[in-house]
PDB file of N, CA and C in Angstrom:
ATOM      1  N   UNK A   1     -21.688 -59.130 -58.064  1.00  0.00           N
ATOM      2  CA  UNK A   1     -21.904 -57.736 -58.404  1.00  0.00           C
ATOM      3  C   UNK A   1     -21.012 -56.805 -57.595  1.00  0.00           C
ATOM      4  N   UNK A   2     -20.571 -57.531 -56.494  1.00  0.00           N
ATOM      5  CA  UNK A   2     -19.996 -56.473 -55.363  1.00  0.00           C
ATOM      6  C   UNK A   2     -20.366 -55.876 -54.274  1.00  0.00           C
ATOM      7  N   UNK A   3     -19.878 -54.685 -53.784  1.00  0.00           N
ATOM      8  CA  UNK A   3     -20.087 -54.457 -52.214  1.00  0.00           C
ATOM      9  C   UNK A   3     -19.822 -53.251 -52.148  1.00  0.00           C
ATOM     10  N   UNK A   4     -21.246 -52.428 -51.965  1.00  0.00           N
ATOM     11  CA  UNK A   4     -20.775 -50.704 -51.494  1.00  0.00           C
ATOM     12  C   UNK A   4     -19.941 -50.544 -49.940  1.00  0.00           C
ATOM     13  N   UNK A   5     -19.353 -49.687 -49.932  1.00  0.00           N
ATOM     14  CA  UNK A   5     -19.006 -48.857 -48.592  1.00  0.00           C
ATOM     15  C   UNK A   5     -19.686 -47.721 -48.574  1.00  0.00           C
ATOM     16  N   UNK A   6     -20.421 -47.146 -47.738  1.00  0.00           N
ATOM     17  CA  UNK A   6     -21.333 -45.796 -47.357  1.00  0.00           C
ATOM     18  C   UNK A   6     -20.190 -45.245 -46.556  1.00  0.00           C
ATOM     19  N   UNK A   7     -19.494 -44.743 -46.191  1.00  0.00           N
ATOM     20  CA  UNK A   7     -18.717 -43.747 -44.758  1.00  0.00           C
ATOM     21  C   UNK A   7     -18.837 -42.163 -44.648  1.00  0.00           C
ATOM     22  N   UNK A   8     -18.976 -41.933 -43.362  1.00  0.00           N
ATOM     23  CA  UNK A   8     -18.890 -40.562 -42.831  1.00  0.00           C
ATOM     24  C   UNK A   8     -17.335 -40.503 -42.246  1.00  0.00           C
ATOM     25  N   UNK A   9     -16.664 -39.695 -42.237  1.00  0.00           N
ATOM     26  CA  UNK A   9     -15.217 -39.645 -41.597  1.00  0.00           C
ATOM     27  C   UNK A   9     -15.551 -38.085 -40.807  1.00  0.00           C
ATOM     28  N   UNK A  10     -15.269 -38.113 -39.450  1.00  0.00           N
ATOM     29  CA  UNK A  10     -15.789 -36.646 -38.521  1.00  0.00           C
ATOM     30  C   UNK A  10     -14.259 -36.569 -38.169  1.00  0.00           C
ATOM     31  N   UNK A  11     -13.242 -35.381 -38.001  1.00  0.00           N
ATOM     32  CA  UNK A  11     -12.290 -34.809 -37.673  1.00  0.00           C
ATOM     33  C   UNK A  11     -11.990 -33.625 -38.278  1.00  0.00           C
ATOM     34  N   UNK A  12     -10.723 -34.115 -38.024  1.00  0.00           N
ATOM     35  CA  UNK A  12     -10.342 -32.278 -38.804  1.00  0.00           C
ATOM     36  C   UNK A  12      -9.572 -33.244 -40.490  1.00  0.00           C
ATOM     37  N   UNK A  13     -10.702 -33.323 -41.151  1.00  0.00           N
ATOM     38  CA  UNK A  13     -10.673 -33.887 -42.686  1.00  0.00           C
ATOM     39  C   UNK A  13     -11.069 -32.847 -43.717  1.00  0.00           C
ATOM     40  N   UNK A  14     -11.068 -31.429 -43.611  1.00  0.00           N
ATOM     41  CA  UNK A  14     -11.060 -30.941 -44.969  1.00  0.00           C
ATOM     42  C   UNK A  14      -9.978 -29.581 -44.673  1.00  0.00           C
ATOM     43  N   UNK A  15      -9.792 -29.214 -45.982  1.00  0.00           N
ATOM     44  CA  UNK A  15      -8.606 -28.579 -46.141  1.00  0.00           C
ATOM     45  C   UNK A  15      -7.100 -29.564 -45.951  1.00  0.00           C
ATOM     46  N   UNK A  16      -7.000 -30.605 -45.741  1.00  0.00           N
ATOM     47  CA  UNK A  16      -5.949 -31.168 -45.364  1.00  0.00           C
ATOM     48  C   UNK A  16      -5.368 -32.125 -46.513  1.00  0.00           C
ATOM     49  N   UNK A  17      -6.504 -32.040 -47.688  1.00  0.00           N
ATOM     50  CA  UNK A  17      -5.940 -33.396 -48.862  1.00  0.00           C
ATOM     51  C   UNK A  17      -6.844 -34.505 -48.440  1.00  0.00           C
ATOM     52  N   UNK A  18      -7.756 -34.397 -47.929  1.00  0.00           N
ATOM     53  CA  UNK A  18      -8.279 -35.952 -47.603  1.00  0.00           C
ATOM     54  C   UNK A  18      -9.264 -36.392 -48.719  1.00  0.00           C
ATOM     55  N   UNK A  19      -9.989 -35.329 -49.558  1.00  0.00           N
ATOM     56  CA  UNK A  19     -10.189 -36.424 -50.390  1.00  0.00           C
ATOM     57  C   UNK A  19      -9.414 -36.362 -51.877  1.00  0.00           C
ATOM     58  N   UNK A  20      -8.149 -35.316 -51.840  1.00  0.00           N
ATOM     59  CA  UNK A  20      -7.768 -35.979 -52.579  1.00  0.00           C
ATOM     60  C   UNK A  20      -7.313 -37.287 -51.874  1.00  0.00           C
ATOM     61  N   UNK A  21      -6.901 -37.572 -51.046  1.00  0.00           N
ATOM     62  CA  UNK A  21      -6.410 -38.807 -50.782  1.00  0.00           C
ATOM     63  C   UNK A  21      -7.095 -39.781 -50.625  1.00  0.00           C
ATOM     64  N   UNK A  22      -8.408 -39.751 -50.472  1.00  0.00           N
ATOM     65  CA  UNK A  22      -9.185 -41.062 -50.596  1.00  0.00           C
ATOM     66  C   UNK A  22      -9.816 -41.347 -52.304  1.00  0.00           C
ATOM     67  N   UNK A  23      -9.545 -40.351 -53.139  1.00  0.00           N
ATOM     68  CA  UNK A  23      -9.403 -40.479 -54.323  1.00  0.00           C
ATOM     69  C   UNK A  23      -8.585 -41.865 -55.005  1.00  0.00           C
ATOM     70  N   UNK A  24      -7.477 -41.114 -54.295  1.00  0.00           N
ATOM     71  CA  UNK A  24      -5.583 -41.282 -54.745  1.00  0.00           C
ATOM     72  C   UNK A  24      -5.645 -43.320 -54.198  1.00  0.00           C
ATOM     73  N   UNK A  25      -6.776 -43.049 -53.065  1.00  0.00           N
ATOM     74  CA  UNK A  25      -6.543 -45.118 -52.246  1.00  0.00           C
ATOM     75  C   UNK A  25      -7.598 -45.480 -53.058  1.00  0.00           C
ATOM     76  N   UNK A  26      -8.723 -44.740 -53.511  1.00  0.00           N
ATOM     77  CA  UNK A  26      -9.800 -45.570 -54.686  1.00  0.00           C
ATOM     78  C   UNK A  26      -9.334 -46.031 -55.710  1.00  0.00           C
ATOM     79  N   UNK A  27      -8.397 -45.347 -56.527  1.00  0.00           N
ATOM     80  CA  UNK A  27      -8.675 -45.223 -57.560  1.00  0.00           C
ATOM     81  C   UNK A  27      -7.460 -46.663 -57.653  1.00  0.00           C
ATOM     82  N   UNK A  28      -6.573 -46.791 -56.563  1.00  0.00           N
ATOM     83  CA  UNK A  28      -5.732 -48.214 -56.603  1.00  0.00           C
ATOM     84  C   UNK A  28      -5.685 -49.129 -56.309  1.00  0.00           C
ATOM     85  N   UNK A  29      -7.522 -49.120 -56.026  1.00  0.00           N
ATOM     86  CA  UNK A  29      -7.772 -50.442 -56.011  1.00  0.00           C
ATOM     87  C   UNK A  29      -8.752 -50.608 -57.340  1.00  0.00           C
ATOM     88  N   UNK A  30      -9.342 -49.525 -57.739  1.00  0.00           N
ATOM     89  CA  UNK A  30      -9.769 -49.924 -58.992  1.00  0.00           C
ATOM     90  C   UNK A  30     -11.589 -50.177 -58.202  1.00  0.00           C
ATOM     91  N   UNK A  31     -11.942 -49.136 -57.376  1.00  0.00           N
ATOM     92  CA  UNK A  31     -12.963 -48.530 -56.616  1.00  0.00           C
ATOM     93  C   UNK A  31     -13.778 -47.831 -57.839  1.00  0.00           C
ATOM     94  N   UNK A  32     -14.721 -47.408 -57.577  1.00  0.00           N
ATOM     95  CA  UNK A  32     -15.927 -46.260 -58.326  1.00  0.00           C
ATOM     96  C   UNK A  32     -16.521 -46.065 -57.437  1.00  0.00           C
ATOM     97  N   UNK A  33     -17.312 -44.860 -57.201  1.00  0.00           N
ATOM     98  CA  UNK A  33     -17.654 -43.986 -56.323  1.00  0.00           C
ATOM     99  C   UNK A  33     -17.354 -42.574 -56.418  1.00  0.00           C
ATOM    100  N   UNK A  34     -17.112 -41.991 -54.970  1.00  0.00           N
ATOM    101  CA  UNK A  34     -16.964 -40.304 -54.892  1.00  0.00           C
ATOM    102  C   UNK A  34     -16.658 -40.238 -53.819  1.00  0.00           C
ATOM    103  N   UNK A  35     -15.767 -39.443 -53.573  1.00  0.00           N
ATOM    104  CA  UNK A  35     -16.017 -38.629 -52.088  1.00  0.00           C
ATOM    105  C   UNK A  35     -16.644 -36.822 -51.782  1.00  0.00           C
ATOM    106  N   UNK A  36     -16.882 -36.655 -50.770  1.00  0.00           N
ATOM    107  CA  UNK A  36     -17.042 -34.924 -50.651  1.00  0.00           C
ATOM    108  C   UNK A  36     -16.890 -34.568 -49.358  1.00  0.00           C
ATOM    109  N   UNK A  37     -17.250 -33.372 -49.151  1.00  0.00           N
ATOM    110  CA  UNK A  37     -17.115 -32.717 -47.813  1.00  0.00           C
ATOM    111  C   UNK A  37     -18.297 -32.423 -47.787  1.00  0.00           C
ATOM    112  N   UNK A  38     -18.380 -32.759 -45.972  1.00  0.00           N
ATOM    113  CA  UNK A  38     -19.917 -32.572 -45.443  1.00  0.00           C
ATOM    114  C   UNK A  38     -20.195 -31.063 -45.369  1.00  0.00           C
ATOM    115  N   UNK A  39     -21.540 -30.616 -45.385  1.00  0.00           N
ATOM    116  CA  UNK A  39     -21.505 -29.293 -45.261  1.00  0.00           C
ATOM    117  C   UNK A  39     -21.398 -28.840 -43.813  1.00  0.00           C
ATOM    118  N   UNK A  40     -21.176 -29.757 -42.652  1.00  0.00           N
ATOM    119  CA  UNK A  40     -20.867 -29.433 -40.973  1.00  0.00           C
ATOM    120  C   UNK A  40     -19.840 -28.501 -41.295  1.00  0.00           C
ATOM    121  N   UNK A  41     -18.605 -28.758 -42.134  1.00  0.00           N
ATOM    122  CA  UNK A  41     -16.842 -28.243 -42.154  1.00  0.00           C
ATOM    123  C   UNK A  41     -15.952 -29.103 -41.220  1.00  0.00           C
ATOM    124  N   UNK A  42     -16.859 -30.207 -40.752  1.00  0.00           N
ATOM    125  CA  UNK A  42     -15.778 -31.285 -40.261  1.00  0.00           C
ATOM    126  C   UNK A  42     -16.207 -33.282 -40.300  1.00  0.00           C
ATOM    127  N   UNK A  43     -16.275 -32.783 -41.843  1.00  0.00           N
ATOM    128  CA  UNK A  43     -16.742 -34.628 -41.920  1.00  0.00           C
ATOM    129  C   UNK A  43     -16.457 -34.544 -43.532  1.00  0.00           C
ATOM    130  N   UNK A  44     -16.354 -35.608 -43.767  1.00  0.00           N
ATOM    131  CA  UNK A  44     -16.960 -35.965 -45.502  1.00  0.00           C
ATOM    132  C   UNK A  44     -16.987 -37.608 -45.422  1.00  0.00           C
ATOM    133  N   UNK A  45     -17.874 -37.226 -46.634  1.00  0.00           N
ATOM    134  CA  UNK A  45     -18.590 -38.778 -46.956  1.00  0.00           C
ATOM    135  C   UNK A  45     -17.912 -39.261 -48.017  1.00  0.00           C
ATOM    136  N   UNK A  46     -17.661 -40.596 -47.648  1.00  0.00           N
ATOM    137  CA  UNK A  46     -17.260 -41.322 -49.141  1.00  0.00           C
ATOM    138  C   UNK A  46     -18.586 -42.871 -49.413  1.00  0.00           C
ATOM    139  N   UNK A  47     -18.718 -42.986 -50.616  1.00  0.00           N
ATOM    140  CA  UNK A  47     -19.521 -44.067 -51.346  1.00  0.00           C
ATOM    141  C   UNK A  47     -18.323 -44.493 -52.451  1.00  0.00           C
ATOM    142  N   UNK A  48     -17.797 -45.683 -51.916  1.00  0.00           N
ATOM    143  CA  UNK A  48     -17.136 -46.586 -52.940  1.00  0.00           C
ATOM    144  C   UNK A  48     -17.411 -47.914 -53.378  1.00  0.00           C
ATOM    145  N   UNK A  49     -17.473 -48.476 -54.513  1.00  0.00           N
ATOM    146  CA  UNK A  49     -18.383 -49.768 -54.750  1.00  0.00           C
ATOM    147  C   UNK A  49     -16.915 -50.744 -55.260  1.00  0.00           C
ATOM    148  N   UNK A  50     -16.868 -52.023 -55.211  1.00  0.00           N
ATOM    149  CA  UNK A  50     -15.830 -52.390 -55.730  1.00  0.00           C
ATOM    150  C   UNK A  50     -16.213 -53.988 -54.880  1.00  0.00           C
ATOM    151  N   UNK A  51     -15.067 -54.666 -55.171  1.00  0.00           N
ATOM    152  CA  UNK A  51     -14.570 -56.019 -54.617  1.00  0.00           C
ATOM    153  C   UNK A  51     -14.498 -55.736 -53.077  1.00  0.00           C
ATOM    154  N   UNK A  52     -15.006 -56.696 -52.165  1.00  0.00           N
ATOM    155  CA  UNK A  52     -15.129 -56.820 -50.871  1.00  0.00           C
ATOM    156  C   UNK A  52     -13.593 -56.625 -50.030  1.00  0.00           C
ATOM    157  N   UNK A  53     -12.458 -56.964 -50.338  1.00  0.00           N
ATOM    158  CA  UNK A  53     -11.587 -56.746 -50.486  1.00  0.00           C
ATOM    159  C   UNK A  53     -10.898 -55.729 -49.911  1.00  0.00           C
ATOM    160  N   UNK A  54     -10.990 -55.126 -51.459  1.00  0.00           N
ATOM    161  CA  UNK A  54     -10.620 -53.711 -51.606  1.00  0.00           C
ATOM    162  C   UNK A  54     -11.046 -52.770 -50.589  1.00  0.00           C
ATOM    163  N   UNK A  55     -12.430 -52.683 -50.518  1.00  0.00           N
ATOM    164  CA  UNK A  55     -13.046 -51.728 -49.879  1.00  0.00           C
ATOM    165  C   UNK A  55     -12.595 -51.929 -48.698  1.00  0.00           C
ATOM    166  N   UNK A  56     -12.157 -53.369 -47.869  1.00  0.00           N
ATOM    167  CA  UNK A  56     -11.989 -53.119 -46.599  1.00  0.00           C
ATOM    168  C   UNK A  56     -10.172 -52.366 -46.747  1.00  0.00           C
ATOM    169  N   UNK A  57      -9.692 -52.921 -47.504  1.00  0.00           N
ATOM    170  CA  UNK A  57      -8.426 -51.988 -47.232  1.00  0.00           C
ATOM    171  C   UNK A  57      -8.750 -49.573 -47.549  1.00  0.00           C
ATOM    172  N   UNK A  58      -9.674 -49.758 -48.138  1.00  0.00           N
ATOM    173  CA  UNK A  58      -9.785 -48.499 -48.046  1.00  0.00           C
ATOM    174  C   UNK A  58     -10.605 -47.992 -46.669  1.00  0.00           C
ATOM    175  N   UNK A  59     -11.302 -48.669 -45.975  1.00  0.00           N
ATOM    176  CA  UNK A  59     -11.811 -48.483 -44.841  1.00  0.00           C
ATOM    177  C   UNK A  59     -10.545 -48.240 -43.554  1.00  0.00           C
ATOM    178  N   UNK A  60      -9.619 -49.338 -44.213  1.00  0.00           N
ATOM    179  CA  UNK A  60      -8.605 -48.786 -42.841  1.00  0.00           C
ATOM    180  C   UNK A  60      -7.478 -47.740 -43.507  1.00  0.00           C
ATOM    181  N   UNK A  61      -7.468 -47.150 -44.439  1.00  0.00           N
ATOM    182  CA  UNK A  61      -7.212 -46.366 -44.673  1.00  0.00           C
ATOM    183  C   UNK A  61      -7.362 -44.985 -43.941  1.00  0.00           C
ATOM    184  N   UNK A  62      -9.323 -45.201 -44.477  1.00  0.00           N
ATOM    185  CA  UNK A  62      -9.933 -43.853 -43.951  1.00  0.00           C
ATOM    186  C   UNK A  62      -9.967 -43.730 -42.489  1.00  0.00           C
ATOM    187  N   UNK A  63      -9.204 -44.809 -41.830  1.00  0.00           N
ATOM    188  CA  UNK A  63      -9.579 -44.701 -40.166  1.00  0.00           C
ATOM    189  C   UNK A  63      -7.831 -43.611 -40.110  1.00  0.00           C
ATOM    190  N   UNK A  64      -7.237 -44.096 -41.158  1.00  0.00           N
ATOM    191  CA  UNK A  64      -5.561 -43.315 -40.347  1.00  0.00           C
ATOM    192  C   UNK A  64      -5.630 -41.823 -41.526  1.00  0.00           C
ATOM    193  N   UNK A  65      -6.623 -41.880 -42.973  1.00  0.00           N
ATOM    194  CA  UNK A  65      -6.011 -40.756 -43.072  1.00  0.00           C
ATOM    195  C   UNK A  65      -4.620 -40.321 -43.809  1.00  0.00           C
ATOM    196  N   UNK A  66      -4.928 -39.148 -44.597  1.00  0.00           N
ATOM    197  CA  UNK A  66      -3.366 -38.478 -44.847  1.00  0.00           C
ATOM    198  C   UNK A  66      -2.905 -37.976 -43.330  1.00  0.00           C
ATOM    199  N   UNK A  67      -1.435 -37.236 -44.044  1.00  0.00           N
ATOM    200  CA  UNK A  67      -0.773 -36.989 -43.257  1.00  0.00           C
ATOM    201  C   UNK A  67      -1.167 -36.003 -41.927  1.00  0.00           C
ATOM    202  N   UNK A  68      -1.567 -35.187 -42.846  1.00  0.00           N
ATOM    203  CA  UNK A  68      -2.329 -33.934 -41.824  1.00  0.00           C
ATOM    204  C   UNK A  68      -3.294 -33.902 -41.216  1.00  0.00           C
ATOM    205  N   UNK A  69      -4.161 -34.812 -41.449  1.00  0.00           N
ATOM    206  CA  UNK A  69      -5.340 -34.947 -40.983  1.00  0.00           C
ATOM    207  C   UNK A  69      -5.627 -35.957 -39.768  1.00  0.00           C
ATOM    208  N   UNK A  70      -6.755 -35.512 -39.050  1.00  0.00           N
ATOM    209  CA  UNK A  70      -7.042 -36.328 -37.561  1.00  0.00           C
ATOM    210  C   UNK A  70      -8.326 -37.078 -37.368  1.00  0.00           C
ATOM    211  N   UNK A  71      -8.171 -38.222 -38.205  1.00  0.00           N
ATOM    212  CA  UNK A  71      -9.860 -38.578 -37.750  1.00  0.00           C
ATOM    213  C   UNK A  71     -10.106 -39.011 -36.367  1.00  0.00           C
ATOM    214  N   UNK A  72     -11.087 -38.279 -35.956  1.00  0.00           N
ATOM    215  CA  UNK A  72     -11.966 -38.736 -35.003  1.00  0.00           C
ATOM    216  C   UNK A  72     -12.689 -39.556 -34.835  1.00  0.00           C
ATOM    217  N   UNK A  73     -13.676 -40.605 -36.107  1.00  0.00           N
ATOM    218  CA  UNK A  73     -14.484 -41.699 -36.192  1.00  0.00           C
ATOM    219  C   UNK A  73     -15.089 -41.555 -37.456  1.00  0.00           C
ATOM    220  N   UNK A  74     -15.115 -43.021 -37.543  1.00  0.00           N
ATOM    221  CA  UNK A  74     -15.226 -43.326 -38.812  1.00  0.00           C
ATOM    222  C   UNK A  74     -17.005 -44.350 -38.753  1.00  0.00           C
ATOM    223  N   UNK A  75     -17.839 -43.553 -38.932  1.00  0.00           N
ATOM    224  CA  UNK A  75     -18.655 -44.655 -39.393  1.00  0.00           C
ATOM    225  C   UNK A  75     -19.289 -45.172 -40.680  1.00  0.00           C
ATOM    226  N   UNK A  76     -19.471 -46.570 -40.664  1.00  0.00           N
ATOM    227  CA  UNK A  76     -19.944 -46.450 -41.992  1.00  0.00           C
ATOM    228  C   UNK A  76     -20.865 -47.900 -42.253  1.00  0.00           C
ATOM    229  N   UNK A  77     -21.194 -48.145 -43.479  1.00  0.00           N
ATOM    230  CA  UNK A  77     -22.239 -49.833 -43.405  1.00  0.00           C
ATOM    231  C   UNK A  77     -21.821 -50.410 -44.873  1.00  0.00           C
ATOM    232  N   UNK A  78     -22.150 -51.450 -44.813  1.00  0.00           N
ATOM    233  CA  UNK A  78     -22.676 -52.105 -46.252  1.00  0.00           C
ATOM    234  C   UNK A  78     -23.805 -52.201 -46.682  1.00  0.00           C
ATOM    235  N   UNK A  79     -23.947 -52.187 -48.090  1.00  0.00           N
ATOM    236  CA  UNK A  79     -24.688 -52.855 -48.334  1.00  0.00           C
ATOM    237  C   UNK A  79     -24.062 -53.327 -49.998  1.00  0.00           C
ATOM    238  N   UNK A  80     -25.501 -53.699 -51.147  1.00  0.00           N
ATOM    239  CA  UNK A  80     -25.143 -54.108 -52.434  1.00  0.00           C
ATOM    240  C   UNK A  80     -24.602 -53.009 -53.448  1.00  0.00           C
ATOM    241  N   UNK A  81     -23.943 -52.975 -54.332  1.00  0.00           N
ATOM    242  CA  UNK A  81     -23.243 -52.379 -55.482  1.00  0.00           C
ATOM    243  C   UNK A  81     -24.720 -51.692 -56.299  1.00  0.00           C
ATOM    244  N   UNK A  82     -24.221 -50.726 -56.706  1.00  0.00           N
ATOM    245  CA  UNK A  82     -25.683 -50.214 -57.490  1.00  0.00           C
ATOM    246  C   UNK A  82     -25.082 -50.323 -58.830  1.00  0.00           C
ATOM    247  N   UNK A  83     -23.574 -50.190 -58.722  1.00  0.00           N
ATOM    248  CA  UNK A  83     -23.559 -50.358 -60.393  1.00  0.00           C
ATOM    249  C   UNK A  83     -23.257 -49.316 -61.079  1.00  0.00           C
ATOM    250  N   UNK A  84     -23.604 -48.304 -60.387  1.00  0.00           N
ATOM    251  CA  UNK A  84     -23.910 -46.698 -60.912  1.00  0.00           C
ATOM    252  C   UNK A  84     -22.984 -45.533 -61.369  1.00  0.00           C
ATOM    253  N   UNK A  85     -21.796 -46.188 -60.754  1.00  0.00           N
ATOM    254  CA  UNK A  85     -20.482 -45.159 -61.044  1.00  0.00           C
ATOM    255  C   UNK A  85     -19.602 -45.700 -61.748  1.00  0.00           C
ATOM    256  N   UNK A  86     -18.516 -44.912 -63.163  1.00  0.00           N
ATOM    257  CA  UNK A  86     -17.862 -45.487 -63.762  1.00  0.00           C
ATOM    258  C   UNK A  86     -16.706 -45.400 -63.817  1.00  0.00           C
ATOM    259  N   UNK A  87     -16.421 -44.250 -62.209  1.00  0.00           N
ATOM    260  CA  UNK A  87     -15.098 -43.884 -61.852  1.00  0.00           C
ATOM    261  C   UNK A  87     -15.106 -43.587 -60.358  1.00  0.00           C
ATOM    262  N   UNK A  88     -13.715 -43.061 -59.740  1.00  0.00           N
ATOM    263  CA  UNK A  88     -14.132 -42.791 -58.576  1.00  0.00           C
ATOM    264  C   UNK A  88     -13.565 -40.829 -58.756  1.00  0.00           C
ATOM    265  N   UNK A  89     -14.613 -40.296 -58.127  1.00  0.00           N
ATOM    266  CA  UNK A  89     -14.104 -38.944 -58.347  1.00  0.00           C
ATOM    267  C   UNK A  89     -14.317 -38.069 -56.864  1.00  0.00           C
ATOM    268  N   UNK A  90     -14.245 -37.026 -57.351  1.00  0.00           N
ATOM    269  CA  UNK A  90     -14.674 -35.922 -56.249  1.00  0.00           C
ATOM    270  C   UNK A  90     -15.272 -34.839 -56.352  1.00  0.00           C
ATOM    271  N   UNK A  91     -16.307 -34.653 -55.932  1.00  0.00           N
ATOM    272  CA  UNK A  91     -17.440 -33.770 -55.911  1.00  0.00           C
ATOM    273  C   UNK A  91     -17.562 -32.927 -54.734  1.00  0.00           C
ATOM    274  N   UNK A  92     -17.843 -31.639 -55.773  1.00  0.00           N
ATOM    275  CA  UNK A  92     -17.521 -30.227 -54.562  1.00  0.00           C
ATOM    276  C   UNK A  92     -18.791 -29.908 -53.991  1.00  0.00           C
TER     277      UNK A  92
END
């Protein structure tokens, strides 16, 4: 069935493209999910479901980030696929 990723990413991650850019690393691995911005103004969450794989290459992704942006820490967990998403998008 697969393997969610839950993550929080805390830095200076909005305004900078970050989720378009964690969009832009979902969507090439062929991920479903979402990302957003936390309402702090310095975090956002991503939920991506996909092949075990994949997700870990988008995890070290989200540790470096676009260009502009500075993460500070990345936490996040597994668990099972819900199944539930039929794309990966972004929600305001």
């Amino acid at each position: 069935m697969g393997q969610r990723l839950h993550a929080i990413i805390v830095g200076r991650v909005q305004g900078v493209g970050f989720r378009e850019f964690v969009r832009h690393e979902a969507a090439t691995r062929s991920l479903t999910g979402y990302v957003r911005n936390g309402e702090d103004g310095r975090s956002v969450e991503v939920v991506a479901e996909g092949e075990e794989t994949a997700l870990e290459e988008l995890l070290r992704a989200l540790n470096e980030g676009p260009r502009f942006a500075r993460v500070e820490s990345v936490d996040f967990n597994w668990s099972e696929s819900s199944g539930g998403f039929s794309r990966f998008g972004v929600e305001m």
